[in-house]
Protein backbone atom coordinates (compact mmCIF):
# COMPACT_ATOMS: atom_id res chain seq x y z
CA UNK A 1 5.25 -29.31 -6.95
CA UNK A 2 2.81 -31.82 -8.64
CA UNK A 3 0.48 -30.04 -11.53
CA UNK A 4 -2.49 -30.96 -9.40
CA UNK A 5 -0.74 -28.80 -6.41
CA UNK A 6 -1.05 -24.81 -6.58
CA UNK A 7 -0.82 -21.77 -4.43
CA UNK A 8 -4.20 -20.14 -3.58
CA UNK A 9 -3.93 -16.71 -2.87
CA UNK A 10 -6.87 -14.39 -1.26
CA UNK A 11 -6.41 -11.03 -2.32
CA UNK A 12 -6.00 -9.26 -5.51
CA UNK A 13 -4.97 -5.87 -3.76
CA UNK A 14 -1.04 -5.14 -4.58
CA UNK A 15 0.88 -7.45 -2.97
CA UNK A 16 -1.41 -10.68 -3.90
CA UNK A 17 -0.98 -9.72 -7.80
CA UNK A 18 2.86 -8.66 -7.47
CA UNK A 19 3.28 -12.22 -5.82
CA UNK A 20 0.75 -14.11 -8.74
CA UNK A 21 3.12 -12.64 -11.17
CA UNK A 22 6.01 -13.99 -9.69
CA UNK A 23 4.66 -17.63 -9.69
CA UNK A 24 3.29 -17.39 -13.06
CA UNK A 25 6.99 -16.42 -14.38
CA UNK A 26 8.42 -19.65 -12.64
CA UNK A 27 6.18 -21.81 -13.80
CA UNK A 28 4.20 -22.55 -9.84
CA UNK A 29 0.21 -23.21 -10.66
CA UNK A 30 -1.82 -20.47 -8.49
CA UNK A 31 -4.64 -19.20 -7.96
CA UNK A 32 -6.02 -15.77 -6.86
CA UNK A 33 -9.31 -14.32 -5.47
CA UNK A 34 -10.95 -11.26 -4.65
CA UNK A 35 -13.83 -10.48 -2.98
CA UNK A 36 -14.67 -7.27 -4.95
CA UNK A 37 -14.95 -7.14 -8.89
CA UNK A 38 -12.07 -5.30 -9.74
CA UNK A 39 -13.43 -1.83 -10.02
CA UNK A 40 -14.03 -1.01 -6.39
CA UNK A 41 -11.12 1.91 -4.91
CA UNK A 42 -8.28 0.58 -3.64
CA UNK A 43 -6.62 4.17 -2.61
CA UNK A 44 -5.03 6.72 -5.03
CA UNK A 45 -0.99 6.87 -5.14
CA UNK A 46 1.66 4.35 -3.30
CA UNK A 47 5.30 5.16 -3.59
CA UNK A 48 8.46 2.26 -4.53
CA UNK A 49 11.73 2.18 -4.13
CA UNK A 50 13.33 0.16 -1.50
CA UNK A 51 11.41 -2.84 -3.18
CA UNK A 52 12.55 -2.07 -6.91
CA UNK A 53 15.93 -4.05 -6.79
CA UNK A 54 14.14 -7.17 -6.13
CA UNK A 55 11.05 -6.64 -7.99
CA UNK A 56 12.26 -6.05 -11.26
CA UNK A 57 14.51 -9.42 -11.74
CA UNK A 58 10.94 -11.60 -10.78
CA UNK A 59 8.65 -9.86 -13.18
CA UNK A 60 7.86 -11.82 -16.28
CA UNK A 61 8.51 -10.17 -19.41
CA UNK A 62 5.21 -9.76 -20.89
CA UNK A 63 3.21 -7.16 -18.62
CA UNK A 64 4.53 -3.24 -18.65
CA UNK A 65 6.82 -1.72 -16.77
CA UNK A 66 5.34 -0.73 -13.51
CA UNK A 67 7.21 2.44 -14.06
CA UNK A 68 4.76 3.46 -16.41
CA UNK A 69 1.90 3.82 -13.50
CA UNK A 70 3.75 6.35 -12.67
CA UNK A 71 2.04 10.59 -13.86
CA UNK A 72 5.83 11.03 -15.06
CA UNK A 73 6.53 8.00 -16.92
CA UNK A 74 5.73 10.08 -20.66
CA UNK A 75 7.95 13.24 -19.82
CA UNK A 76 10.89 11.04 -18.53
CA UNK A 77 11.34 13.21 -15.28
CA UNK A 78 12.17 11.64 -12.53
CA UNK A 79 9.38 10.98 -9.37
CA UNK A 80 10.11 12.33 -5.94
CA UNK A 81 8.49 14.78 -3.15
CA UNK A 82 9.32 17.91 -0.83
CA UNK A 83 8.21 18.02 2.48
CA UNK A 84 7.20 21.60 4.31
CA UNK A 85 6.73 22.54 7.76
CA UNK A 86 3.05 22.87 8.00
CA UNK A 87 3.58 25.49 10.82
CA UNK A 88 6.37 27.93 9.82
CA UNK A 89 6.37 27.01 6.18
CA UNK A 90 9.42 25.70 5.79
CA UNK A 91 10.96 23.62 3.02
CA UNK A 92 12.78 20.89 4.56
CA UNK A 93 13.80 19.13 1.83
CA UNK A 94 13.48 16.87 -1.34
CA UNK A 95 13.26 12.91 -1.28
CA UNK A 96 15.23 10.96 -4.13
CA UNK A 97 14.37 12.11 -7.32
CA UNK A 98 16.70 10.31 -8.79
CA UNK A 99 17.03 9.49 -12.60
CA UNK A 100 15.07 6.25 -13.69
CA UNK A 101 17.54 2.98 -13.57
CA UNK A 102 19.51 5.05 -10.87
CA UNK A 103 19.73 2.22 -7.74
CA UNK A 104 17.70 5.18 -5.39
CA UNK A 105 15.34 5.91 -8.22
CA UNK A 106 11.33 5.77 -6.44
CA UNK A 107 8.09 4.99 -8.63
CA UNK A 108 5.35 7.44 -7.32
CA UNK A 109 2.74 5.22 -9.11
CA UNK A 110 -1.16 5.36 -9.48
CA UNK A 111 -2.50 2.41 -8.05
CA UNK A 112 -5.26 1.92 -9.79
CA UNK A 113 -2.64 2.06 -13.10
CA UNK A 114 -0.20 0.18 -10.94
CA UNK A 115 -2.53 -2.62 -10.46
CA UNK A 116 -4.07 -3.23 -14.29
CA UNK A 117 -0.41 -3.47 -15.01
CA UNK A 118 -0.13 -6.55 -12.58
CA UNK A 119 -3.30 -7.94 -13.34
CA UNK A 120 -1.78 -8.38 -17.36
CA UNK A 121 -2.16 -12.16 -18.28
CA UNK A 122 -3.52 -12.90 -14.91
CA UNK A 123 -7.00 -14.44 -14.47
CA UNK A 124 -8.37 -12.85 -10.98
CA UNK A 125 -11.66 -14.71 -10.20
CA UNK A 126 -13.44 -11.67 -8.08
CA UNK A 127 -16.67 -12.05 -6.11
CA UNK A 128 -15.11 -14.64 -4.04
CA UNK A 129 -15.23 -13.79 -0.43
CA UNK A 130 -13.42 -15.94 1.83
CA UNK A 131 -15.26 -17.80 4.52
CA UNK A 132 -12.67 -20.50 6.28
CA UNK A 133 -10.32 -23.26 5.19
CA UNK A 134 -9.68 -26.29 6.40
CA UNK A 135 -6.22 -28.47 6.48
CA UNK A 136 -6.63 -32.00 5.61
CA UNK A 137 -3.87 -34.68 6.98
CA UNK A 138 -2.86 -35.53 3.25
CA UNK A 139 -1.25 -31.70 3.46
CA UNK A 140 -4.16 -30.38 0.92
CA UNK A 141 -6.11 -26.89 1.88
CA UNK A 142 -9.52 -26.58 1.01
CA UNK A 143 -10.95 -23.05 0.88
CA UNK A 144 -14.45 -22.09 1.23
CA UNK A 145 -16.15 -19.01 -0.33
CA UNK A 146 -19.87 -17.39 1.15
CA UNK A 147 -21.35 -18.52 -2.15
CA UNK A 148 -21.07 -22.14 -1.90
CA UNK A 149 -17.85 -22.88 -3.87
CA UNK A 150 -14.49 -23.84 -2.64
CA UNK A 151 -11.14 -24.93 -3.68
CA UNK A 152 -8.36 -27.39 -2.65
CA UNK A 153 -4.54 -26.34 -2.98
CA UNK A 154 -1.08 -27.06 -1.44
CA UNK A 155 -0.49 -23.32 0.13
CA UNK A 156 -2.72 -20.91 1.01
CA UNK A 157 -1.28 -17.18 1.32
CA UNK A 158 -3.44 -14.49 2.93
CA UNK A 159 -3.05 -11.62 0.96
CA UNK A 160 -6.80 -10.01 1.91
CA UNK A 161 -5.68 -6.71 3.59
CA UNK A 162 -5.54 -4.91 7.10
CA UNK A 163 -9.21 -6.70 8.17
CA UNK A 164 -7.52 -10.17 6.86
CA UNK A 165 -10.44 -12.88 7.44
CA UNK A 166 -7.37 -15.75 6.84
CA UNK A 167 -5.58 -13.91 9.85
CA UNK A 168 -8.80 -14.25 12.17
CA UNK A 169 -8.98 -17.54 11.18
CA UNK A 170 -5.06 -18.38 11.39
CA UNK A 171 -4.59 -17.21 15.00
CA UNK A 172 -7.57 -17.32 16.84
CA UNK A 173 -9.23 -13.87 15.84
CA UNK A 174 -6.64 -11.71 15.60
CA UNK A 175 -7.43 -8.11 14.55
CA UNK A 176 -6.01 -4.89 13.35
CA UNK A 177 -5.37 -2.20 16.09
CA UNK A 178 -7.46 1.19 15.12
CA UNK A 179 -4.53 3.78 15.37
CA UNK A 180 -5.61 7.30 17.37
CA UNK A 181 -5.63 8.90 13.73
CA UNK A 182 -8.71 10.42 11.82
CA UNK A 183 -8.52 10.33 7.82
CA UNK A 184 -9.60 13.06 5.51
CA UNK A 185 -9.41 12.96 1.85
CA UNK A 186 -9.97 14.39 -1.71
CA UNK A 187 -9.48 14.53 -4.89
CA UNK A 188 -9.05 18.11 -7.24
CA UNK A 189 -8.18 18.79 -10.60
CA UNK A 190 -6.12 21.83 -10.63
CA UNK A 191 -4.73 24.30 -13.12
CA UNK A 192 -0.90 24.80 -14.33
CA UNK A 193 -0.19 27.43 -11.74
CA UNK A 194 -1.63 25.78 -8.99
CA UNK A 195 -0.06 22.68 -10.22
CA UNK A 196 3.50 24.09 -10.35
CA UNK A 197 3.06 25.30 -6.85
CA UNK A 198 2.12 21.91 -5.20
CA UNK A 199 4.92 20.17 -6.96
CA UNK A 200 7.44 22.54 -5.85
CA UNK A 201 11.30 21.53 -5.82
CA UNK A 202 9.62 17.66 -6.94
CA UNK A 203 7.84 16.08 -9.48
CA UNK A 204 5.32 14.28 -7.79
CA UNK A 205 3.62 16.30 -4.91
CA UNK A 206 4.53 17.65 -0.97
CA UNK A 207 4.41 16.19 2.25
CA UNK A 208 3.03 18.58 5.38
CA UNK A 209 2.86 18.53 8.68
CA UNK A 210 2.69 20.53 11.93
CA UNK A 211 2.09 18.60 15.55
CA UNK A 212 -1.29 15.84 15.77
CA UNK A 213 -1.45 16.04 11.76
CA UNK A 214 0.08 15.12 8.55
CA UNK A 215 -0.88 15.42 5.22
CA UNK A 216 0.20 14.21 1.58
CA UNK A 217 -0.84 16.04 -1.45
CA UNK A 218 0.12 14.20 -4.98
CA UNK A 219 -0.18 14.32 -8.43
CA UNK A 220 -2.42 11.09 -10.24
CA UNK A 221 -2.67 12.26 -13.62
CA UNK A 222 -1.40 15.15 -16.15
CA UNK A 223 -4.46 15.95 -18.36
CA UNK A 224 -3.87 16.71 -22.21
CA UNK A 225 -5.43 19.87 -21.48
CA UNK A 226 -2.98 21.10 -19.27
CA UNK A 227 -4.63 20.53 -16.02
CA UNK A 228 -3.80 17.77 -13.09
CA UNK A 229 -5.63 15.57 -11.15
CA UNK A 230 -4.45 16.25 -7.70
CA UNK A 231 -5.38 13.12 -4.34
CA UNK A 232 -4.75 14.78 -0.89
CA UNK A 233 -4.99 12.88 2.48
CA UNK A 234 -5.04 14.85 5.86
CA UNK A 235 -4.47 12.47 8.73
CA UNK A 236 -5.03 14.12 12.02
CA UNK A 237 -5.65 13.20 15.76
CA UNK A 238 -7.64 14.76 18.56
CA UNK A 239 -8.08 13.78 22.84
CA UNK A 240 -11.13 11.91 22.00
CA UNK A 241 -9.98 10.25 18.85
CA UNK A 242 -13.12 7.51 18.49
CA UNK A 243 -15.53 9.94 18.60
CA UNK A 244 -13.78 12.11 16.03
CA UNK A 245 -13.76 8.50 14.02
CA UNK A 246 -17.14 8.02 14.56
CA UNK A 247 -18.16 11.06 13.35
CA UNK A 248 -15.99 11.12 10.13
CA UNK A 249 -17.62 7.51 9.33
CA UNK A 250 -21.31 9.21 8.96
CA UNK A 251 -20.08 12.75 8.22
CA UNK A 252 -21.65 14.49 5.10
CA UNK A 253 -19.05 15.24 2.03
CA UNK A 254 -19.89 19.42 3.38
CA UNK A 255 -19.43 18.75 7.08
CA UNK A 256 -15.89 16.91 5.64
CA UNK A 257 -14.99 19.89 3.84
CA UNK A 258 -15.23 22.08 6.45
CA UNK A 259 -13.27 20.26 8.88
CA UNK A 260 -10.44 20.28 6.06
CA UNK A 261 -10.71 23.73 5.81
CA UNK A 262 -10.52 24.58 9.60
CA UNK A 263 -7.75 21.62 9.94
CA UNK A 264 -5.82 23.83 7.18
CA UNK A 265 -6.52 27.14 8.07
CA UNK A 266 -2.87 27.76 9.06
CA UNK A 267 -0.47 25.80 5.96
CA UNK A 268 0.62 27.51 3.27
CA UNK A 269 -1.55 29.39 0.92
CA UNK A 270 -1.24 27.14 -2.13
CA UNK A 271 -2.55 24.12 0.06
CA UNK A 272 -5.30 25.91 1.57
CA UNK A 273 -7.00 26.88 -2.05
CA UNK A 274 -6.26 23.36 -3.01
CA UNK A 275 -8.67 22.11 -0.54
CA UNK A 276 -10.90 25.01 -0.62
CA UNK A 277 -11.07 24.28 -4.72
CA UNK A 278 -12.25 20.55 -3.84
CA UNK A 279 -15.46 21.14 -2.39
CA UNK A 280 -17.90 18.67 -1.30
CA UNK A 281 -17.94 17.30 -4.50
CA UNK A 282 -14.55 16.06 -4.27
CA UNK A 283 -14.23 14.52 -0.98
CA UNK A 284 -14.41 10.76 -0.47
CA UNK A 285 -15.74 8.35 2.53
CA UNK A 286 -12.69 8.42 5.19
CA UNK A 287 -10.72 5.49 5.30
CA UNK A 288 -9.79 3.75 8.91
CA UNK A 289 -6.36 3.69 9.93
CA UNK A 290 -5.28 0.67 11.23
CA UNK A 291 -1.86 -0.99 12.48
CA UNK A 292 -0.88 -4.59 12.88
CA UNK A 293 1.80 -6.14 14.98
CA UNK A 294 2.63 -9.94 15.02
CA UNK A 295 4.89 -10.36 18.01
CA UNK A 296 5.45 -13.60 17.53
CA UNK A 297 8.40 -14.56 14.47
CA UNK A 298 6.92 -17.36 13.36
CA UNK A 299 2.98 -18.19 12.19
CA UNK A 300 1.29 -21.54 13.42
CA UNK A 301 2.54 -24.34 11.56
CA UNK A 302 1.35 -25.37 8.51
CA UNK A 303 0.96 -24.17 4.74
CA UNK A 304 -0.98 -21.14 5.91
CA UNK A 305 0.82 -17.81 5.99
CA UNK A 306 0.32 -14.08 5.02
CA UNK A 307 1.40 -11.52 2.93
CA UNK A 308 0.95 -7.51 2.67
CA UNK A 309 -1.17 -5.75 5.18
CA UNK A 310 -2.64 -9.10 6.63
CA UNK A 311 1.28 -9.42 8.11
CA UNK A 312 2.36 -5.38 9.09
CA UNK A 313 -0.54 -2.96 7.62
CA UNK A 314 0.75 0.93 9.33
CA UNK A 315 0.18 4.42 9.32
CA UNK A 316 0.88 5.59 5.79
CA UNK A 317 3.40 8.47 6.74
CA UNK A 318 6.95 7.20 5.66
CA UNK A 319 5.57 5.86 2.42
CA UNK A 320 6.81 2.05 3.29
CA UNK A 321 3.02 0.10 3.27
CA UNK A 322 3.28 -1.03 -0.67
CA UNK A 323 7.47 -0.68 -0.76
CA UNK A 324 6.99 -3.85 2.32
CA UNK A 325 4.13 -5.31 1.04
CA UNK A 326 5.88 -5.95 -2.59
CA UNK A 327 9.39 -7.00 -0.49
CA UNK A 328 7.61 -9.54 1.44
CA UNK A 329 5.77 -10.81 -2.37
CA UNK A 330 9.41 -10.76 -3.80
CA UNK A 331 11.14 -12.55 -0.54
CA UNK A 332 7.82 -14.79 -0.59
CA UNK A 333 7.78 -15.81 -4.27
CA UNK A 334 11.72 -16.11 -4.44
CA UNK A 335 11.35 -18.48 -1.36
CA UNK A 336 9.27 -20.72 -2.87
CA UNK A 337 10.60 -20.95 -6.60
CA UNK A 338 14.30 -21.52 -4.96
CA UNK A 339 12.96 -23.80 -2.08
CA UNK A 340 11.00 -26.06 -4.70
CA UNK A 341 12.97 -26.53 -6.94
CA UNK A 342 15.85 -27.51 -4.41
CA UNK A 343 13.23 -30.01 -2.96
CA UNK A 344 12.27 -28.20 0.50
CA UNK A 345 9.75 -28.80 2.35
CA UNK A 346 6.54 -26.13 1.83
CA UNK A 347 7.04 -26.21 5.95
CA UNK A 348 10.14 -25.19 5.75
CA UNK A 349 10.23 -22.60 2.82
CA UNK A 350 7.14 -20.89 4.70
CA UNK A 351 8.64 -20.78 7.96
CA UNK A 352 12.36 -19.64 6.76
CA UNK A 353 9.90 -16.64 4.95
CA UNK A 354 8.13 -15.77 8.47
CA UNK A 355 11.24 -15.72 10.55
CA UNK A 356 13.06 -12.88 8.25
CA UNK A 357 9.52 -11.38 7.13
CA UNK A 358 7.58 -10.64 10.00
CA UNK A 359 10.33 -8.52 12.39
CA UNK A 360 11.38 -7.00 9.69
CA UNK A 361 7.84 -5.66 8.67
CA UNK A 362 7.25 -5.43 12.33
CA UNK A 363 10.00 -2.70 12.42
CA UNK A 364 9.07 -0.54 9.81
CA UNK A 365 5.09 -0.45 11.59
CA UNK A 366 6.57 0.21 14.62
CA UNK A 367 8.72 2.94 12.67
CA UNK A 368 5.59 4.15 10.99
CA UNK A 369 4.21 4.89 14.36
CA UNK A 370 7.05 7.22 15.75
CA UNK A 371 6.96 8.81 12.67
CA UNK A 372 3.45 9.80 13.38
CA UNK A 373 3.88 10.51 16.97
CA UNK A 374 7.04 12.62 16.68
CA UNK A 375 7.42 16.44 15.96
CA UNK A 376 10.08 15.25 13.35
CA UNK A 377 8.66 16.37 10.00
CA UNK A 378 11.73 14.41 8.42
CA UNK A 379 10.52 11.63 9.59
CA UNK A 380 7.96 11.86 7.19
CA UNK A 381 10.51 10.76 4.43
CA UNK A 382 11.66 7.39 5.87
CA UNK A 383 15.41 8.66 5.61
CA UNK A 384 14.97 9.11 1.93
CA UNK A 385 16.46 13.09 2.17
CA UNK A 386 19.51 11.25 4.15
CA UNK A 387 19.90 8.61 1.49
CA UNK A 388 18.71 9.63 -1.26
CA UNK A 389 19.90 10.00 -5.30
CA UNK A 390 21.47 13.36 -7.14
């Protein structure tokens, strides 16, 4: 690749800054935008491990280890959660937590920490909203931003979420499928007792459900004074599923609280006083669900393609949204620092990336999906009680 030729990337959310890293350690000129100014909330936790063994040899050697976005990283123990029966109680098991450097070992990281580690030596120009590109017949891609400016480059990777404004454009208006799911959320700081409770048999937090609703409830920070910072997200469904959405959209924080309450009225005791000790204060703007599914393998050709939740965003209830996102960066980035450097065509390297990349991710969506649907509660760990460490 030429020094005038560079990657442009739209997106600074996870997967856009795990793949800028990767092209800054092998030497491929980038460039990445956001639209917001880097203090806007991105979500609270995500969970790795099935990306780890390929995201670790890629990193460059001068930003942290992303293990340290992680609540646990100071006391050493290892991150992993249990996952009850949210109508008889019942403890159905324990995902992973295995030791760190242990090949099933998981990151339960805090994304806002997660992402200042990737944005280390990386210079994010934000306020840039994305308005169109165009491809000239010399193979350069000039991209346009609502303020005026643009810029010219050799690839262009959408990287700009579930609402992806490079996907509309890229085939023909394209949108993200609402899913039948209503979100509730929070956020709590708790004492020891009520601490030790929620983490249970884990070190990171629980997973609940009973039928039509699921629920995550995990740990973001360990305060010096002995106190945690508890995030909780109650994802439920109901007949008439857009008005429920509606509703949540313009709901006050009390009338949000409430439903919480009544939605929890019947789970264990230790999860119904941590909602109850949220309040209005603590509850946030609900967040729509949405799914995407490419059915076809391969993207329109060109140097346009996508990356993260522009390619497979799903339902966030077998923990896989960031663990594909950051496999797709590392199968992405890997792609084009091999394919380079061996002399392939951009084409080619982009297309080769599509055909393995988008089934794949269109699998664990679709997987996503059942997981919600089904009465399984086991399901909620993507397999990881089956196969997971000591």
């Amino acid at each position: 690749m030429a020094p005038s030729e560079k990657v442009i990337i739209i997106g600074a959310g996870v997967s856009g800054l795990v793949l800028a890293q990767i092209l800054r350690q092998g030497g491929i000129p980038y460039e990445i935008y956001d639209r917001d100014d880097g203090t806007n909330w991105q979500g609270w936790a995500i969970s790795l491990d099935r990306c780890l063994q390929s995201l670790y040899p890629l990193l460059p050697s001068d930003i942290q280890d992303p293990a340290q976005a992680s609540p646990n990283y100071g006391s050493g123990k290892a991150d992993g959660f249990w996952i009850v029966n949210g109508v008889t109680h019942d403890f159905l098991g324990v995902t992973e937590n295995a030791p760190r450097g242990h090949p099933d070992s998981m990151i339960h990281a805090n994304r806002d920490h997660f992402r200042k580690i990737f944005m280390q030596n990386i210079q994010i120009q934000f306020g840039k909203t994305f308005e169109k590109y165009e491809e000239g017949k010399d193979g350069v891609i000039e991209v346009f931003f609502t303020d005026g400016t643009s810029t010219k480059g050799t690839i262009l990777v959408g990287a700009d979420g579930s609402s992806s404004k490079v996907r509309q454009q890229l085939l023909n208006g394209f949108k993200a499928s609402p899913s039948k799911y209503t979100s509730i959320l929070g956020s709590v700081t708790v004492n020891e007792e009520l601490c030790a409770k929620l983490l249970g048999q884990s070190n990171s937090g629980l997973l609940v459900a009973d039928r039509d609703q699921k629920a995550n409830c995990l740990v973001m920070d360990h305060n010096p004074d002995g106190t945690s910072l508890f995030c909780w997200v109650l994802a439920y469904k109901v007949a008439e599923y857009e008005k429920e959405q509606a509703w949540a959209r313009t709901a006050t924080p009390e009338a949000l609280f409430e439903k919480a309450k009544e939605r929890t009225a019947h789970w264990p005791e230790f999860m119904r006083d941590t909602v109850s000790k949220t309040g209005p204060e603590g509850m946030y703007r609900p967040f729509r669900l949405l799914e995407t599914v490419l059915e076809k393998d391969e993207l329109p050709k060109g140097r346009i393609t996508l990356l993260g939740d522009a390619m497979h965003s799903m339902l966030p209830f077998r923990g896989m949204g960031a663990n594909t996102g950051i496999s797709g960066a590392c199968l992405l980035g890997k792609s084009l620092l091999d394919g380079l450097k061996q002399g392939t065509s951009v084409d080619d390297i982009l297309r080769v990336y599509e055909r393995e990349w988008i089934p794949k991710s269109r699998e664990v969506v679709l997987e996503s999906r059942a997981a919600g649907a089904g009465d399984e509660n086991h399901d909620l760990s993507g397999g990881r009680i089956e196969n997971g460490g000591p």
